[in-house]
N, C-alpha and C. Protein backbone atom coordinates (compact mmCIF):
# COMPACT_ATOMS: atom_id res chain seq x y z
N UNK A 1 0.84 -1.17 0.00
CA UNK A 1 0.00 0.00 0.00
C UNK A 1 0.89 1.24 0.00
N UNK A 2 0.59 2.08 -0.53
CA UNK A 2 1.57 3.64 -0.78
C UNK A 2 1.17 4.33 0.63
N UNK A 3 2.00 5.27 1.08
CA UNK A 3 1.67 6.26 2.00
C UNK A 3 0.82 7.36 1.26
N UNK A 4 -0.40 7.31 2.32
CA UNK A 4 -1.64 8.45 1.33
C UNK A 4 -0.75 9.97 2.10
N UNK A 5 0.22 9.98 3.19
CA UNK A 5 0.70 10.93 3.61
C UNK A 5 1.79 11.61 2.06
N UNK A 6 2.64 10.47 2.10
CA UNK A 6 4.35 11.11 1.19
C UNK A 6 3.73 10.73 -0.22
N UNK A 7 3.03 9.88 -0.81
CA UNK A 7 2.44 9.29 -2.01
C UNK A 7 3.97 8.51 -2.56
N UNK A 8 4.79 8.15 -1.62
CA UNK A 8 5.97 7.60 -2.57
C UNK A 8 6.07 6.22 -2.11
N UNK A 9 6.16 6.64 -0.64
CA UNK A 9 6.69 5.10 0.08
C UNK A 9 5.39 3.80 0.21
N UNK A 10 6.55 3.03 0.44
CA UNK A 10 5.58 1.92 1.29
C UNK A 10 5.38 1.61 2.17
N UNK A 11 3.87 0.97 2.66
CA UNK A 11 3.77 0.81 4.11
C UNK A 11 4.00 -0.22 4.26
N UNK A 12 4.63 -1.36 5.30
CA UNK A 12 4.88 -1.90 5.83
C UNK A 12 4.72 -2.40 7.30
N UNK A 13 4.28 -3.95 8.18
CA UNK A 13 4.54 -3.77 9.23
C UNK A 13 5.91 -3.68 9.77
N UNK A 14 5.52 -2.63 11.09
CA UNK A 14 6.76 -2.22 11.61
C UNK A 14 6.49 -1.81 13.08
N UNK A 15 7.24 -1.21 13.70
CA UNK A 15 7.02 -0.33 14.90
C UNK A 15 7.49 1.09 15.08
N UNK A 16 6.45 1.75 15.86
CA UNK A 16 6.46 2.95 16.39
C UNK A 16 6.47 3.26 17.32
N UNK A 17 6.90 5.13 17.68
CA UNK A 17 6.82 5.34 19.25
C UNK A 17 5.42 6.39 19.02
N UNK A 18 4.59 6.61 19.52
CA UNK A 18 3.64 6.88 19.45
C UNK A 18 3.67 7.81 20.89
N UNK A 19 3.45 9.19 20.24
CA UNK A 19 2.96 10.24 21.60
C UNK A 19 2.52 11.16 21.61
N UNK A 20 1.21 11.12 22.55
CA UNK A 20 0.14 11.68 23.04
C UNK A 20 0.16 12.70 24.18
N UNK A 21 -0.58 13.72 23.85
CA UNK A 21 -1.05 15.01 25.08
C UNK A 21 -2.45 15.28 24.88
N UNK A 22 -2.18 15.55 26.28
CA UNK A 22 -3.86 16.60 26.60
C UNK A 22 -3.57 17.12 27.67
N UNK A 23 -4.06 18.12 27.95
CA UNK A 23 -3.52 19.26 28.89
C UNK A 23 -2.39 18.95 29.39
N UNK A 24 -1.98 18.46 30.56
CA UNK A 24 -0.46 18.58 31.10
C UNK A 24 0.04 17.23 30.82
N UNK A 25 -0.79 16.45 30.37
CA UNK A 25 -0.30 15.17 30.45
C UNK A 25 0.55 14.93 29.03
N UNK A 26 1.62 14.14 28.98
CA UNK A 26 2.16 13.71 27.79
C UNK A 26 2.50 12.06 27.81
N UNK A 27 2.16 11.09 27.19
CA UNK A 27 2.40 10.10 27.21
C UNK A 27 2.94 9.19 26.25
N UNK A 28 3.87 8.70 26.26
CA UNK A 28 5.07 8.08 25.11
C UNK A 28 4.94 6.88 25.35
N UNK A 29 4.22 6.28 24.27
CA UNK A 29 4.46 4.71 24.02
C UNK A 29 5.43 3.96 22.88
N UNK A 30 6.15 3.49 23.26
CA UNK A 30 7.08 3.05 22.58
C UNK A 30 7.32 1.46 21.93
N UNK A 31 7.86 1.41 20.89
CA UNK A 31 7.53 -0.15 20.08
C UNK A 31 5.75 -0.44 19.95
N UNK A 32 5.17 0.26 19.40
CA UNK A 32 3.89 -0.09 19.02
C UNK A 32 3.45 -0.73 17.87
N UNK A 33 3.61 -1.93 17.71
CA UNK A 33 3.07 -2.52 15.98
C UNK A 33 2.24 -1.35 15.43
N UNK A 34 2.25 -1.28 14.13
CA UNK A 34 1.88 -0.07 13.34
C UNK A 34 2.30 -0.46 11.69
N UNK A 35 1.52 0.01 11.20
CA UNK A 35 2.18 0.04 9.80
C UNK A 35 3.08 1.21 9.69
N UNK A 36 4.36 1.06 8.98
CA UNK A 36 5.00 2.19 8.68
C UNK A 36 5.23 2.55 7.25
N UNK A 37 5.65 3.86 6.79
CA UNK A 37 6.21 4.20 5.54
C UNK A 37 7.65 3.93 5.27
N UNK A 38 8.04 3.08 4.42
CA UNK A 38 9.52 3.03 4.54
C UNK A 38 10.20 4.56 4.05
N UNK A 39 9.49 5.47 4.10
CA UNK A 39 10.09 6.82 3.26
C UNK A 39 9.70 8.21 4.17
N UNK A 40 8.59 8.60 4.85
CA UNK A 40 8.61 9.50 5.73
C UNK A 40 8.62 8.67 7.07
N UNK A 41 8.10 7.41 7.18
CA UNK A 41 8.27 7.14 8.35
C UNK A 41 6.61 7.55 9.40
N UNK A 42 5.63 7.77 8.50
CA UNK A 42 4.33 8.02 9.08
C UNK A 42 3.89 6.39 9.24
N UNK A 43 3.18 6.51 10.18
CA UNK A 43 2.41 5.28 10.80
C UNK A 43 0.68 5.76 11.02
N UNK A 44 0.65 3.86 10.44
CA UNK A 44 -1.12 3.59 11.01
C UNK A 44 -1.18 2.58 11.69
N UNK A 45 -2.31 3.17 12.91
CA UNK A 45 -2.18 1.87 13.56
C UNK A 45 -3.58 1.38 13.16
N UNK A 46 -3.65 0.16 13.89
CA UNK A 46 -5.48 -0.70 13.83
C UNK A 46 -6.27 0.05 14.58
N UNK A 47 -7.24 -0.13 14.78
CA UNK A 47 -8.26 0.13 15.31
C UNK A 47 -8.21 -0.46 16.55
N UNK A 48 -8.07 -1.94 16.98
CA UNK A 48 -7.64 -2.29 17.90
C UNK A 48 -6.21 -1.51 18.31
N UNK A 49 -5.14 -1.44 17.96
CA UNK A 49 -4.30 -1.23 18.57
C UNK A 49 -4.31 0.35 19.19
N UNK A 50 -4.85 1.43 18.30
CA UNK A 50 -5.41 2.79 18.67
C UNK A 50 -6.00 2.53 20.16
N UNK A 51 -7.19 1.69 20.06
CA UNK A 51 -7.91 1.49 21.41
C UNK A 51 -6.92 1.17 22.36
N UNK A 52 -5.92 0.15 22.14
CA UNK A 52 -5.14 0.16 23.43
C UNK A 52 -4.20 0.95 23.71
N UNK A 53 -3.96 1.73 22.70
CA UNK A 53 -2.99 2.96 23.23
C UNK A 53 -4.06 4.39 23.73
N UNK A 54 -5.16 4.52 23.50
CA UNK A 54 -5.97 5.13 24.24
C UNK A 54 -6.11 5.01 25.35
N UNK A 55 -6.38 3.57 25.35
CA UNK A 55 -6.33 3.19 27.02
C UNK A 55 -5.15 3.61 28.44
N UNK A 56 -4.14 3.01 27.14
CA UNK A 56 -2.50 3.68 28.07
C UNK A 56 -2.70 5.01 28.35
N UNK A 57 -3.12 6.03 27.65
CA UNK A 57 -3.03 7.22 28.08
C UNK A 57 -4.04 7.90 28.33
N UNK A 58 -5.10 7.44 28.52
CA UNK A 58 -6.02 7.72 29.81
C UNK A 58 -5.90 7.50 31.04
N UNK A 59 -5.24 6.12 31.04
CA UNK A 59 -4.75 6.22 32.64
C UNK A 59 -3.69 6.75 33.02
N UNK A 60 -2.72 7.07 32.34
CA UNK A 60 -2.04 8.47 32.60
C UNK A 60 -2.91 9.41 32.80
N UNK A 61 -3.97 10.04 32.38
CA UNK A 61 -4.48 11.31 32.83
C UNK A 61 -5.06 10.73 34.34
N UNK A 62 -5.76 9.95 34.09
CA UNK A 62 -6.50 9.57 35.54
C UNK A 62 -5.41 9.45 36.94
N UNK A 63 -4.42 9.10 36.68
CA UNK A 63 -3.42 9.39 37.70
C UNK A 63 -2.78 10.61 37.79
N UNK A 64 -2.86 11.47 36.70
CA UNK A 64 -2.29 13.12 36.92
C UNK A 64 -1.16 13.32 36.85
N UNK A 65 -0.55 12.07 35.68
CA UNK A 65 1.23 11.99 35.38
C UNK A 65 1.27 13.30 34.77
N UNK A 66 2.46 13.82 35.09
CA UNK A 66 2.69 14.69 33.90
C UNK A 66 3.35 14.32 32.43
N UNK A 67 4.41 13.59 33.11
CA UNK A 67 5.12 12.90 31.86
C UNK A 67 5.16 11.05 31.74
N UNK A 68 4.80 10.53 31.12
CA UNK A 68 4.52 8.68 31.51
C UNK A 68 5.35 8.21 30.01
N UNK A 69 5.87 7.21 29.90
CA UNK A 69 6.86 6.96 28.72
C UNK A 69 6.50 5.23 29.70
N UNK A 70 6.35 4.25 28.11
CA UNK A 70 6.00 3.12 28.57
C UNK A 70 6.50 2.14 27.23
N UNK A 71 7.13 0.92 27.39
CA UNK A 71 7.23 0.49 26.20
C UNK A 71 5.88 -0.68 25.91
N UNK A 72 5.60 -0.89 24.60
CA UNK A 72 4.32 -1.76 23.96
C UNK A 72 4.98 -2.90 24.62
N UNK A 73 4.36 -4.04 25.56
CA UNK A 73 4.16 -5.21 26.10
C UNK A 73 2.83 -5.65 25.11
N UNK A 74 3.23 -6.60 24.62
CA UNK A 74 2.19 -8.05 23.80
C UNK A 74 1.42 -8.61 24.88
């Protein structure tokens, strides 16, 4: 599949670090399966996998981290 971002590269599975804010909170997830672009390097994730990185960083807000950095566990 082409990147609809760069229109050059290809996507591929791969991994990402993926990071999120909302108000004070910032949360860095790291090694996240994702498709990647072999050329800008933009990522998609699933639908499932979105949901569980939502999850990660909601409960960062619900605890009132400011900064939370976590690596993707399978």
């Amino acid at each position: 599949m082409k990147c609809v971002v760069c229109k050059t590269g290809e996507v591929a599975p791969g991994k990402t670090t993926v990071i999120l804010q909302r108000g004070e909170t910032t949360v860095v997830v790291k090694d996240v399966p994702a498709q990647v672009c072999d050329n800008c390097g933009e990522y998609y994730l699933s639908a499932e996998m979105t949901e569980k990185v939502m999850a990660l960083a909601e409960s960062a807000v619900r605890k009132g981290a400011e900064v939370e950095i976590l690596r993707w566990a399978a």
